[in-house]
N, C-alpha and C. Protein backbone atom coordinates (compact mmCIF):
# COMPACT_ATOMS: atom_id res chain seq x y z
N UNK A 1 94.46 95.83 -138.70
CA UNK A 1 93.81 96.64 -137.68
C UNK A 1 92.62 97.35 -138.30
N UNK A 2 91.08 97.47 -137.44
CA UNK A 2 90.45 98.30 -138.23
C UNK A 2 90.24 99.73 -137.83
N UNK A 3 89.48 100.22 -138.38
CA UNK A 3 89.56 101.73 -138.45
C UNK A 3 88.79 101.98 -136.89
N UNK A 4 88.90 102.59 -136.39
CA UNK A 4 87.53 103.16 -134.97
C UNK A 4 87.08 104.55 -135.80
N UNK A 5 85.75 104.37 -135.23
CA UNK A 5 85.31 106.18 -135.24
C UNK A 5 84.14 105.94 -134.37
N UNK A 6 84.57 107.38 -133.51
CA UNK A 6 83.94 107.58 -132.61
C UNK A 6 82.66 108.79 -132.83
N UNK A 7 81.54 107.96 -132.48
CA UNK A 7 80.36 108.99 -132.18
C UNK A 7 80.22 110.58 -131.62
N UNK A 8 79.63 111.55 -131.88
CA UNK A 8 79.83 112.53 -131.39
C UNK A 8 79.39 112.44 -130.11
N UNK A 9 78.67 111.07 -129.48
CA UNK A 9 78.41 111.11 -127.94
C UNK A 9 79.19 110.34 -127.05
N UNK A 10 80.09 109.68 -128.16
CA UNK A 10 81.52 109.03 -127.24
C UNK A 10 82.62 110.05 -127.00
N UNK A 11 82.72 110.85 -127.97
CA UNK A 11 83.34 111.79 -127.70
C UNK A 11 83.62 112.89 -127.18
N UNK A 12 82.07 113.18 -126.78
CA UNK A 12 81.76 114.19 -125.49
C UNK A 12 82.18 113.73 -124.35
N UNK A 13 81.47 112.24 -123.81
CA UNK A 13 82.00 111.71 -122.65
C UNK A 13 83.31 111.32 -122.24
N UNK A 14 84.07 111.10 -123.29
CA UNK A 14 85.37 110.81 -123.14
C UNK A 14 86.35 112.18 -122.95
N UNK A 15 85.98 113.42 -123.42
CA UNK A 15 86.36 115.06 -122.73
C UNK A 15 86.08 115.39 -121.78
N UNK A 16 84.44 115.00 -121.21
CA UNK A 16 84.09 114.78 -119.61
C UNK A 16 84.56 114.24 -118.46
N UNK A 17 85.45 113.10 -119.12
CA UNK A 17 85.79 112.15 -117.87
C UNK A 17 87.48 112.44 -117.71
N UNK A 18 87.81 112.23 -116.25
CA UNK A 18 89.41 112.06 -116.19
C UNK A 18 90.33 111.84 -117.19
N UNK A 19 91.43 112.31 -117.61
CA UNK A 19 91.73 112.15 -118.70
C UNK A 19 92.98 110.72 -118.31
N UNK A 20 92.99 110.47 -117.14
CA UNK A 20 93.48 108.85 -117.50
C UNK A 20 92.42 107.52 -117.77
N UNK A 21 91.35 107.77 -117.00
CA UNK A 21 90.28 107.21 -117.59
C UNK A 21 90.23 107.11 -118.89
N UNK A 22 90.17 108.47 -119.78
CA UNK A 22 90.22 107.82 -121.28
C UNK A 22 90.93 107.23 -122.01
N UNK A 23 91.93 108.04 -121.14
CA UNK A 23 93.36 107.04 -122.02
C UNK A 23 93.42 105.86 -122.19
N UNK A 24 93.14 105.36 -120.81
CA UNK A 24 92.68 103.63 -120.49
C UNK A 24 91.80 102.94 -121.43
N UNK A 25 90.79 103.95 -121.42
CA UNK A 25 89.47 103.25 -122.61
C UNK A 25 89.86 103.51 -123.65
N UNK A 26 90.76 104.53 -124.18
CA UNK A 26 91.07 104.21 -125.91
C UNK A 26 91.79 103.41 -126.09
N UNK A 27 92.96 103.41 -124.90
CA UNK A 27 94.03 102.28 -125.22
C UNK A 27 93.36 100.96 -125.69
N UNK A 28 92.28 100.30 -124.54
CA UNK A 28 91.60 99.18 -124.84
C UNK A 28 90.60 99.05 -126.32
N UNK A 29 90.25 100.01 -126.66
CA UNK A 29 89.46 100.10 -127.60
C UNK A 29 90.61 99.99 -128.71
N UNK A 30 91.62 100.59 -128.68
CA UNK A 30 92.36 100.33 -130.13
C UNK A 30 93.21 99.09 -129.90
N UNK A 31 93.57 98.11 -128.64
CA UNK A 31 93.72 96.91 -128.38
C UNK A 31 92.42 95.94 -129.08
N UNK A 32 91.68 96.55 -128.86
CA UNK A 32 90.35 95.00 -129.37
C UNK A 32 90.46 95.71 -130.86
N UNK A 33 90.56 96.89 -131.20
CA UNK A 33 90.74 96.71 -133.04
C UNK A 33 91.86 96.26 -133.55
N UNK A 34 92.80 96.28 -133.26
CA UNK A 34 94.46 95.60 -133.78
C UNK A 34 94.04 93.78 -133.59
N UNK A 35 93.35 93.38 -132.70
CA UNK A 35 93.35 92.10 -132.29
C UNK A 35 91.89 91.65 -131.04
N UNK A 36 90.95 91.53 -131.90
CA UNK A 36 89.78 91.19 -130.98
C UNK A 36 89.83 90.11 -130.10
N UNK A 37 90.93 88.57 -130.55
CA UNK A 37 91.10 87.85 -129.34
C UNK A 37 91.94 88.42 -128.45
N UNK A 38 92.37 89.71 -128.04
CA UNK A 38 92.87 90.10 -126.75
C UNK A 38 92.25 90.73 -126.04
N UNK A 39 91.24 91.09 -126.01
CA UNK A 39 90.36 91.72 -125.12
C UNK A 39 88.84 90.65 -124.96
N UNK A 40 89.23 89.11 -124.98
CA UNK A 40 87.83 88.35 -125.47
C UNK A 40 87.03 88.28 -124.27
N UNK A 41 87.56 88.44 -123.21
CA UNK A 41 87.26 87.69 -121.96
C UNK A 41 86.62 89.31 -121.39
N UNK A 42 86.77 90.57 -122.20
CA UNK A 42 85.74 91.87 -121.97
C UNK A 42 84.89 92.36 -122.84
N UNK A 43 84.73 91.58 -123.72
CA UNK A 43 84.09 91.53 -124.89
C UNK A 43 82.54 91.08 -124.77
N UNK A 44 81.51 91.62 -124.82
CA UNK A 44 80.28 90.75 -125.07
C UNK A 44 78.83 91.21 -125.54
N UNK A 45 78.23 90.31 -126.15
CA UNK A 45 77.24 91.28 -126.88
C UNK A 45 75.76 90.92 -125.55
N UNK A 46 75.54 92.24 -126.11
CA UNK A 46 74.26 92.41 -124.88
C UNK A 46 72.74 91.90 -125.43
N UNK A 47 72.14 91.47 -124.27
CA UNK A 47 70.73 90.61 -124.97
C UNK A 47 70.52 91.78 -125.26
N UNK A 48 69.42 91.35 -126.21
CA UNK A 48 68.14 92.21 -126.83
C UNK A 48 68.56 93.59 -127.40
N UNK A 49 70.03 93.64 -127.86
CA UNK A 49 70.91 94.87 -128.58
C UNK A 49 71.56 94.86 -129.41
N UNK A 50 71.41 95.39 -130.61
CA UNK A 50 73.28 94.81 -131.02
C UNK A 50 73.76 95.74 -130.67
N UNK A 51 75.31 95.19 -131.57
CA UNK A 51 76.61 95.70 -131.22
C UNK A 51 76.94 94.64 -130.37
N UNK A 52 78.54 95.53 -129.10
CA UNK A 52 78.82 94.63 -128.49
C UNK A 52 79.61 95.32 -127.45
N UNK A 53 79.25 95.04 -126.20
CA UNK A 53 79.94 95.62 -125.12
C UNK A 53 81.20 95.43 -124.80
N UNK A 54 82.10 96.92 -124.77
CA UNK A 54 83.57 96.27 -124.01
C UNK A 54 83.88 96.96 -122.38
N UNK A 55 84.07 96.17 -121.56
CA UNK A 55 84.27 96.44 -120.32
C UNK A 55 85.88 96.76 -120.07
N UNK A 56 85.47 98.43 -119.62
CA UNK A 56 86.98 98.35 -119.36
C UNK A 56 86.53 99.43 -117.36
N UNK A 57 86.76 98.59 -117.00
CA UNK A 57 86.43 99.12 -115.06
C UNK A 57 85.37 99.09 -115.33
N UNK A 58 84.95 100.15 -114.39
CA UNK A 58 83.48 100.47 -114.27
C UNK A 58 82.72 101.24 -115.30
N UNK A 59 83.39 101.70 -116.49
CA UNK A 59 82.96 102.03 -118.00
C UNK A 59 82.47 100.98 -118.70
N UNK A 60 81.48 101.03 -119.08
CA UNK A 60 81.30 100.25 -120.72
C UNK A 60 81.26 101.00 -121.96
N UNK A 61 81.92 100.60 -123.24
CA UNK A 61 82.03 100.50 -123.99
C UNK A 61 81.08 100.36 -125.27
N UNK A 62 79.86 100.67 -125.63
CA UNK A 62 78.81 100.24 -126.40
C UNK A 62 79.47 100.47 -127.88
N UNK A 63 79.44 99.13 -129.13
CA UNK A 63 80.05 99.71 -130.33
C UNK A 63 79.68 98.65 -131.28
N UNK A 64 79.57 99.03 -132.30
CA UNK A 64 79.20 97.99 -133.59
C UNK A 64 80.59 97.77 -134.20
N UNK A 65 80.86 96.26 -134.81
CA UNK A 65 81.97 95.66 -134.86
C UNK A 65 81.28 95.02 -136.33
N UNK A 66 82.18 95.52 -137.15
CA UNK A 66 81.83 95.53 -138.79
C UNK A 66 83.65 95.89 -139.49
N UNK A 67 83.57 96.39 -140.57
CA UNK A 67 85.13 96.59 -141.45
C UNK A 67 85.46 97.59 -140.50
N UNK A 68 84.43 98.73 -139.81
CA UNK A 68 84.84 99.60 -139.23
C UNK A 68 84.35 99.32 -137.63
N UNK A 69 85.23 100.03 -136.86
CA UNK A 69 84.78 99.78 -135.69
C UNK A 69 83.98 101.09 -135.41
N UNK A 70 82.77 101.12 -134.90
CA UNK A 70 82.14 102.25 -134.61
C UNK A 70 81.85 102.55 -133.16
N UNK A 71 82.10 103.14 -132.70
CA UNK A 71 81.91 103.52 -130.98
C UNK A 71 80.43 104.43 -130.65
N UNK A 72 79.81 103.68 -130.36
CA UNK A 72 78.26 104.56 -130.07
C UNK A 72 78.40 105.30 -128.95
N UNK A 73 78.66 104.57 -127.85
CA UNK A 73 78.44 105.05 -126.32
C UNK A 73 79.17 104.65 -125.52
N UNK A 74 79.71 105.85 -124.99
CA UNK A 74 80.98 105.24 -123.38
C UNK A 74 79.99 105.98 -122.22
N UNK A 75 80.15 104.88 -121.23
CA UNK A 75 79.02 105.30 -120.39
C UNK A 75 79.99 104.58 -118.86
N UNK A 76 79.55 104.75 -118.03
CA UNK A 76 78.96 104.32 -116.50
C UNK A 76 78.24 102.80 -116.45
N UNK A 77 78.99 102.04 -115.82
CA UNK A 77 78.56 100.58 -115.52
C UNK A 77 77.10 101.34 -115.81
N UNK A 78 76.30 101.83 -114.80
CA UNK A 78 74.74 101.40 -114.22
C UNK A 78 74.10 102.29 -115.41
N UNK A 79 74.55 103.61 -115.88
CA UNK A 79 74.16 103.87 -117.30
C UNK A 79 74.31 103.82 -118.51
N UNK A 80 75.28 103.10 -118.72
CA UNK A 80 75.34 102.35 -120.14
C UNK A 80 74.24 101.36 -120.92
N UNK A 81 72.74 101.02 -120.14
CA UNK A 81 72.42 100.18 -120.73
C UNK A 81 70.90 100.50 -121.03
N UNK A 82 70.71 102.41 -120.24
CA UNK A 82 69.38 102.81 -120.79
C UNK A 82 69.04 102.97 -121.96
């Protein structure tokens, strides 16, 4: 399994939002680090960005996928991609 660490701006938004909402999105987020083919089919890297998007509802996920998993940005489908 690899390590996550979360950004100080994932971590604001994730205190902002419903707290089953986050639960949901960490759960999935520490699901794709224990085992990245289980989350493959929400998994995807975005043109003209790195990193790599994980869709969990209407959240995305923005994060660089290296020894460590790093979490940049949890956002809003329509603002996740300014």
């Amino acid at each position: 399994m690899k390590s996550v660490v979360y950004q100080p701006q994932a971590v604001k938004a994730l205190r902002r939002m419903p707290r089953n909402t986050a639960w949901r999105i960490r759960d999935k987020i520490n699901a794709y680090a224990a085992d990245p083919a289980s989350q493959a089919n929400n998994v995807k890297a975005p043109k003209g960005r790195d990193g790599v998007r994980l869709r969990v509802g209407d959240w995305r996920v923005i994060m660089r996928d290296a020894e460590v998993l790093d979490i940049l940005r949890i956002a809003p489908r329509g603002e996740a991609y300014e």
